[in-house]
N, C-alpha and C. Protein backbone atom coordinates (compact mmCIF):
# COMPACT_ATOMS: atom_id res chain seq x y z
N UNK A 1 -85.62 -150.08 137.44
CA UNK A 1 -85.14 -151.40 137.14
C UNK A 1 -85.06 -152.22 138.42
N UNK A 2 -85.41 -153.52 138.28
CA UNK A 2 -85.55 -154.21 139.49
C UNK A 2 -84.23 -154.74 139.77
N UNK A 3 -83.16 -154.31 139.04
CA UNK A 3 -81.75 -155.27 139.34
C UNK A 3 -81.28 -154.41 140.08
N UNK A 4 -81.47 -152.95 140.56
CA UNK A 4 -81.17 -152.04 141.01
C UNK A 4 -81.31 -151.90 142.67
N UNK A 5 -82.34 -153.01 142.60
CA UNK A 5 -83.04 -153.12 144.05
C UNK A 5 -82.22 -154.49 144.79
N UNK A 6 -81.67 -155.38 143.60
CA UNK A 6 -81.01 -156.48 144.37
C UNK A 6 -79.21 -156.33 144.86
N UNK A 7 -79.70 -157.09 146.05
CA UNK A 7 -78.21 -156.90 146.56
C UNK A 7 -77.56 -158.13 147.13
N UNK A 8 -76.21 -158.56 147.81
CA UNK A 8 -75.67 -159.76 147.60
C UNK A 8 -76.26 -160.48 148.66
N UNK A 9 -76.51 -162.01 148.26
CA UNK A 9 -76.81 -163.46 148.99
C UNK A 9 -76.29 -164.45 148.71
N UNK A 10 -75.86 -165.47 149.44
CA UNK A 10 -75.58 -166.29 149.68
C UNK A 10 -76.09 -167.79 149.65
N UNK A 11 -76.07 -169.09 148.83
CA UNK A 11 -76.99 -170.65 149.11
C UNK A 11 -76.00 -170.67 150.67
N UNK A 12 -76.70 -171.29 151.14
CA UNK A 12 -75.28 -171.85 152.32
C UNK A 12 -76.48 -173.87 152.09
N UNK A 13 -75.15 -174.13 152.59
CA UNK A 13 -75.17 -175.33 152.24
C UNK A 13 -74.88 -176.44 153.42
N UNK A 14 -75.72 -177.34 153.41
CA UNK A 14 -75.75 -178.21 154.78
C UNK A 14 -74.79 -179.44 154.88
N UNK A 15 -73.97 -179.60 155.49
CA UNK A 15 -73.71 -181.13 155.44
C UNK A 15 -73.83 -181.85 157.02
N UNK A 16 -73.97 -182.78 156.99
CA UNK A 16 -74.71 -183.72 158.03
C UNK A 16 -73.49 -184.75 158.70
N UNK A 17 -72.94 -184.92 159.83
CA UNK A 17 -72.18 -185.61 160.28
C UNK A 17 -72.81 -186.20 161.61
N UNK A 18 -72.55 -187.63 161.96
CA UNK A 18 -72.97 -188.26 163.18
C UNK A 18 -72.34 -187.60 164.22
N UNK A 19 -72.59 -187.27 165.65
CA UNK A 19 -71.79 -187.06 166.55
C UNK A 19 -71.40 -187.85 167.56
N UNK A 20 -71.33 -188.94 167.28
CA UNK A 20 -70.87 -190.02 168.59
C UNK A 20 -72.24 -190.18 169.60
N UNK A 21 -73.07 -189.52 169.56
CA UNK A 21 -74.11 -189.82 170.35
C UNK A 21 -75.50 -190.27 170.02
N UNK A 22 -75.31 -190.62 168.43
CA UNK A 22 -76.70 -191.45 168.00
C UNK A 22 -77.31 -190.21 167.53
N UNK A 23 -77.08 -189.10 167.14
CA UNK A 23 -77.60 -187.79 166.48
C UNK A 23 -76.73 -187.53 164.97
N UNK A 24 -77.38 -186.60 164.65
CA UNK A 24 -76.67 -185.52 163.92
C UNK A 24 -76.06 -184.73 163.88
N UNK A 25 -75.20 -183.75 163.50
CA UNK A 25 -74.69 -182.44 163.93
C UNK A 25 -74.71 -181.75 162.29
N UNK A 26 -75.94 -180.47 162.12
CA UNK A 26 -75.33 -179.86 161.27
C UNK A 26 -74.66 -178.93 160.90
N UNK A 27 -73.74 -178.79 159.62
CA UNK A 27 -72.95 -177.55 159.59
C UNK A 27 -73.44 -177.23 158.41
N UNK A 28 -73.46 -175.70 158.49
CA UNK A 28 -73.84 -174.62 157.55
C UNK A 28 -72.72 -174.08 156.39
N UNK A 29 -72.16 -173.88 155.60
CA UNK A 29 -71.34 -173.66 154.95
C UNK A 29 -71.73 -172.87 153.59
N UNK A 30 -71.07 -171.41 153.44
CA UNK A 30 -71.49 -170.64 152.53
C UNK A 30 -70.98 -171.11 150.78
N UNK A 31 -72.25 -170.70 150.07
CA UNK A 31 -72.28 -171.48 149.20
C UNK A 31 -72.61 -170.38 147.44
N UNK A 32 -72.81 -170.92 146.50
CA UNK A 32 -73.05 -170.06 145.55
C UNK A 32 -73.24 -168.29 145.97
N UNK A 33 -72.45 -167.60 145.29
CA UNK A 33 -73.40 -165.93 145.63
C UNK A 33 -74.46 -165.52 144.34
N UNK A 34 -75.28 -165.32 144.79
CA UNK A 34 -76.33 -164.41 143.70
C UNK A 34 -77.13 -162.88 144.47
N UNK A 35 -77.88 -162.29 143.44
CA UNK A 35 -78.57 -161.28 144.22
C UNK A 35 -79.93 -161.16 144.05
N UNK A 36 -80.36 -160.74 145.16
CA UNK A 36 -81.89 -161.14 145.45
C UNK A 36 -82.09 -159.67 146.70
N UNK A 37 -83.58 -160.04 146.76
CA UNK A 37 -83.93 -159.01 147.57
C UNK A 37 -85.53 -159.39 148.52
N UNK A 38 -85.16 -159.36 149.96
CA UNK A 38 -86.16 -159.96 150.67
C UNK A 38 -87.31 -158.68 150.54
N UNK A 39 -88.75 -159.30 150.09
CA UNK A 39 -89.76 -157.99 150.18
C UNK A 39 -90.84 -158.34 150.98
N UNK A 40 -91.94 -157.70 151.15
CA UNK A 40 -93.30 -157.78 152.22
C UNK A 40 -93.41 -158.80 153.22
N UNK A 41 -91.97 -158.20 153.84
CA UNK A 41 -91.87 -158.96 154.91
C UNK A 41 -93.16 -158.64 156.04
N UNK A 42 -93.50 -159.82 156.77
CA UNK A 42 -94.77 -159.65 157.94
C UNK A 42 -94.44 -160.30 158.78
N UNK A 43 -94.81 -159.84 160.19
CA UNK A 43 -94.34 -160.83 161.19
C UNK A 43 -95.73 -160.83 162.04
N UNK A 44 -95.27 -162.59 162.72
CA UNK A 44 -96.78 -162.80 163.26
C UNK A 44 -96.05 -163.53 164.85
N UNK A 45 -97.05 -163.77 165.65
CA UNK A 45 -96.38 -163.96 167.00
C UNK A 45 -97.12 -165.36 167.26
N UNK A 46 -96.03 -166.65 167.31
CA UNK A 46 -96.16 -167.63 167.75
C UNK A 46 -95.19 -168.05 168.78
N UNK A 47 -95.77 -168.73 168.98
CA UNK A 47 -95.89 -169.44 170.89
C UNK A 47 -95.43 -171.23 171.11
N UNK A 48 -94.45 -171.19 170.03
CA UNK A 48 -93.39 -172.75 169.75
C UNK A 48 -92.81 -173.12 171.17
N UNK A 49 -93.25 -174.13 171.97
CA UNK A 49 -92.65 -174.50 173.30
C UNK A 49 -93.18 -173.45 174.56
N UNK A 50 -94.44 -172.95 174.81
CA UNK A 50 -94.88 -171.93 175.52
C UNK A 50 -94.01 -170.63 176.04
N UNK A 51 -93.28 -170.30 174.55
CA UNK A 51 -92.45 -169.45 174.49
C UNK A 51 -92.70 -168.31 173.43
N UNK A 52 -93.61 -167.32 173.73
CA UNK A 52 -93.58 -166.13 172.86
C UNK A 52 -92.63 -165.98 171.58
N UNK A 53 -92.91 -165.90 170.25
CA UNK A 53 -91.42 -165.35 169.69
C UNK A 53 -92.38 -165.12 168.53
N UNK A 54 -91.40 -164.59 167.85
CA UNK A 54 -92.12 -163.46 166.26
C UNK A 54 -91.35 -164.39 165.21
N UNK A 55 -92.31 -164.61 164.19
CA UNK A 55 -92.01 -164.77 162.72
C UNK A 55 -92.24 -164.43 161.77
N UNK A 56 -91.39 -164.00 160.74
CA UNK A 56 -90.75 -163.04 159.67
C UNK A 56 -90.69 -163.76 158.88
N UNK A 57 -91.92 -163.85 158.29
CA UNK A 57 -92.15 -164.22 156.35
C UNK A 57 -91.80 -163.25 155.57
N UNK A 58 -91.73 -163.31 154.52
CA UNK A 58 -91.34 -162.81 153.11
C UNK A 58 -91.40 -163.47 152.01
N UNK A 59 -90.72 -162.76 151.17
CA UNK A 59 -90.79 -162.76 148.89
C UNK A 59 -89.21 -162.85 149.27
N UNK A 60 -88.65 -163.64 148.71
CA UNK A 60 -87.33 -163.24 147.90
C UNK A 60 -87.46 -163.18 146.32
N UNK A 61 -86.95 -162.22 146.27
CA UNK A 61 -87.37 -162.21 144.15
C UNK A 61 -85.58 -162.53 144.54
N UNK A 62 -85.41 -163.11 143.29
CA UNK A 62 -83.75 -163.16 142.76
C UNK A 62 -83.97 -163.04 141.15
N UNK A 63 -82.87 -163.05 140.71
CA UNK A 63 -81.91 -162.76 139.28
C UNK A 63 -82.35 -164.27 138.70
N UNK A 64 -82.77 -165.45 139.47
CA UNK A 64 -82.72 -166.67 138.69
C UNK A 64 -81.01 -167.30 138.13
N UNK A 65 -80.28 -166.88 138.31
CA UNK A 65 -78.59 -167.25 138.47
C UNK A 65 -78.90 -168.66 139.28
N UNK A 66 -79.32 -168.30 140.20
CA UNK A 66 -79.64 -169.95 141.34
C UNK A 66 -80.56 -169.67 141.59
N UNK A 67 -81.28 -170.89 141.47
CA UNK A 67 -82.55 -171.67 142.58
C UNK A 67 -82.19 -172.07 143.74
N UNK A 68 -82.85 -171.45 144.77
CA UNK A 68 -82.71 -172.16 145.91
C UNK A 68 -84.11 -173.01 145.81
N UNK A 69 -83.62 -173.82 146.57
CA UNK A 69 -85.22 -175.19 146.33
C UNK A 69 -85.49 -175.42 147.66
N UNK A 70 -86.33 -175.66 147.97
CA UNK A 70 -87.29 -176.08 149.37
C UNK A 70 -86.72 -176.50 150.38
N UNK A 71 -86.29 -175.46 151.66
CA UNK A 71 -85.91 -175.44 152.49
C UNK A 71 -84.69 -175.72 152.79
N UNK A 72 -84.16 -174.72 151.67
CA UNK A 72 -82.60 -174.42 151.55
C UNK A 72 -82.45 -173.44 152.16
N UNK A 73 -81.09 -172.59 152.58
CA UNK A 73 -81.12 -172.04 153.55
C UNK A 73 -80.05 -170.60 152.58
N UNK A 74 -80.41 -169.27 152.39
CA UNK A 74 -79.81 -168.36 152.13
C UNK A 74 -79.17 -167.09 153.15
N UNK A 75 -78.36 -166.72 153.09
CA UNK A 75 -77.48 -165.56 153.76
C UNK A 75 -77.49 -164.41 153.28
N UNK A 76 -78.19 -163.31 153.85
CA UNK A 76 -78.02 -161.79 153.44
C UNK A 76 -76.99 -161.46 153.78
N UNK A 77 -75.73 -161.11 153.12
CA UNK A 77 -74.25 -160.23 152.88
C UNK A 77 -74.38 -158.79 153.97
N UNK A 78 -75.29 -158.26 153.64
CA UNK A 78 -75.30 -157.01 154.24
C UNK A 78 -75.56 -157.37 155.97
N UNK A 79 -76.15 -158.16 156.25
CA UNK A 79 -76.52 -158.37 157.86
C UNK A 79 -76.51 -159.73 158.45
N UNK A 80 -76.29 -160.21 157.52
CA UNK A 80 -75.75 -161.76 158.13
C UNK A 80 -77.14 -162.27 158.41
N UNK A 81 -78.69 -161.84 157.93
CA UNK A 81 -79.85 -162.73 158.50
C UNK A 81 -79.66 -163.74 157.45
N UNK A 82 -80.29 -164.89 157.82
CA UNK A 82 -80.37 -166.19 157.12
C UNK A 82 -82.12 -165.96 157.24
N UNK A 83 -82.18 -166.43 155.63
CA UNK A 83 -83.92 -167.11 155.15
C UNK A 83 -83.86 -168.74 154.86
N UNK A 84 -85.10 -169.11 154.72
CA UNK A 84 -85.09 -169.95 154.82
C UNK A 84 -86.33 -170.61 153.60
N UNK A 85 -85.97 -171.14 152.50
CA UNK A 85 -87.24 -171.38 151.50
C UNK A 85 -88.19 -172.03 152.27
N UNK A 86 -89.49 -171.74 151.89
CA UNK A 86 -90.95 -172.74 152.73
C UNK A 86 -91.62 -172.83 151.19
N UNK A 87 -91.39 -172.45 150.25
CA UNK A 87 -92.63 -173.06 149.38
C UNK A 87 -91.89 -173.28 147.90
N UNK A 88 -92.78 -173.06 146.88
CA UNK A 88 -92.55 -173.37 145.39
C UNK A 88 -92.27 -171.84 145.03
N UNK A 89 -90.81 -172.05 143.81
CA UNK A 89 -90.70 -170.60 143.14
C UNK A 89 -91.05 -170.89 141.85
N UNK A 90 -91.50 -169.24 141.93
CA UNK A 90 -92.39 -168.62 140.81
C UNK A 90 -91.41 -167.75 139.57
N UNK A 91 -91.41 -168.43 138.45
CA UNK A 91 -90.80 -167.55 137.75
C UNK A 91 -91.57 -166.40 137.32
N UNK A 92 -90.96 -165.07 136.75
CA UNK A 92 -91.90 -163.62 136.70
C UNK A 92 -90.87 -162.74 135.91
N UNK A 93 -91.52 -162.27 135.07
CA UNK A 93 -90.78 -160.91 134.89
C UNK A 93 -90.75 -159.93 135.43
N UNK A 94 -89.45 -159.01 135.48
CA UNK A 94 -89.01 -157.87 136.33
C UNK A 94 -89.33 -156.74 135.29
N UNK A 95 -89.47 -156.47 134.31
CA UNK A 95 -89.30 -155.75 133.23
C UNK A 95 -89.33 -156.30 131.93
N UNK A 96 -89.71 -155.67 131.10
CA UNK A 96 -89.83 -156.59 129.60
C UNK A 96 -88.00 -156.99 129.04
N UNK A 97 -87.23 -156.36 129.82
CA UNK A 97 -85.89 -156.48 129.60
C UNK A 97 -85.66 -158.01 130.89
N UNK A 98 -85.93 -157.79 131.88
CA UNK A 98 -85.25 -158.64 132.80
C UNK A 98 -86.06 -159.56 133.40
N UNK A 99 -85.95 -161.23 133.87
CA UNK A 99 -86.90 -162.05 134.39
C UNK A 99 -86.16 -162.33 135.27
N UNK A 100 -86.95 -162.92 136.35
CA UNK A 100 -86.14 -163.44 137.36
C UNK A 100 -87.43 -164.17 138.26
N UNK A 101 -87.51 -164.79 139.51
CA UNK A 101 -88.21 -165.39 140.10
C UNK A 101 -88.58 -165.08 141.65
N UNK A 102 -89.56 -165.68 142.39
CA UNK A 102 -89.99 -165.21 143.66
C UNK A 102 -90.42 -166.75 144.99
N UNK A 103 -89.76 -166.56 145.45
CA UNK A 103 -89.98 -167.83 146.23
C UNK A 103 -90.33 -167.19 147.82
N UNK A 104 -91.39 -167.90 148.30
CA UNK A 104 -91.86 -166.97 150.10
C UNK A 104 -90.75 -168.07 151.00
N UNK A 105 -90.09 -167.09 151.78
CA UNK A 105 -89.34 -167.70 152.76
C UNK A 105 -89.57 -167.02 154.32
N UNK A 106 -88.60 -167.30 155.09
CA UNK A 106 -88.94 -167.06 156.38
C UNK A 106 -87.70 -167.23 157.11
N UNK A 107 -87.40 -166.28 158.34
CA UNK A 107 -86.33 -165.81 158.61
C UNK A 107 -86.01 -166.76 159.75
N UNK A 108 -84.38 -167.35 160.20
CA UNK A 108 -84.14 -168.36 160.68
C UNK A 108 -83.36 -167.80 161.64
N UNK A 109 -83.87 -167.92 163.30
CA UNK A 109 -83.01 -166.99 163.82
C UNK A 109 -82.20 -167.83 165.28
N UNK A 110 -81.89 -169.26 164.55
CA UNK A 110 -80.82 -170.32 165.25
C UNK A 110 -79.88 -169.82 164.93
N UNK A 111 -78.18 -169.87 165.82
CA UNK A 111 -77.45 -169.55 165.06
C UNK A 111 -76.67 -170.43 163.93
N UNK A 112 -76.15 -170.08 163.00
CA UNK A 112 -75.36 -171.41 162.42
C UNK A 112 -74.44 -172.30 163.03
């Protein structure tokens, strides 16, 4: 069973405040819980600001409880990594008993 494989996450949720200096400042704030599970994760090595660093795509399948939508930002419970949606989710069945959906994201490694 694929519900067997999911475990707890987090929406975290943005809100946007000016900072006195003609910017933004955002804050992260934890938000809905559902369970989901990051899969075929791959990492590839880009060079953002002539600075070496690795990026960590993936599948999140979830339960469908919540949508996260395009470049919303989720929290793994177990390790505190944050994903990050990059595309369109796919609804799918898990089993002729259970459906749920798959959206490719990518791992966000600013801190909050």
């Amino acid at each position: 069973m694929m519900a067997d494989w999911l475990e707890p996450f987090r929406l975290l949720v943005c809100a946007s405040e000016k900072d006195g200096t003609g910017s933004l400042r955002e804050t992260w704030t934890e938000g809905d819980a559902f369970r989901a599970a990051v899969t075929g994760v791959k990492a590839a090595e880009t060079e953002p600001g002539s600075r070496p660093s690795l990026r960590l795509t993936g599948t999140l399948l979830h339960d469908g409880s919540t949508a996260p939508g395009f470049r919303d930002r989720v929290l793994r419970v177990r390790d505190g990594s944050v994903w990050q949606v990059c595309g369109m989710e796919e609804r799918m069945p898990f089993s002729a008993e259970e459906t749920g959906a798959a959206v490719p994201v990518e791992s966000v490694v600013k801190p909050l």
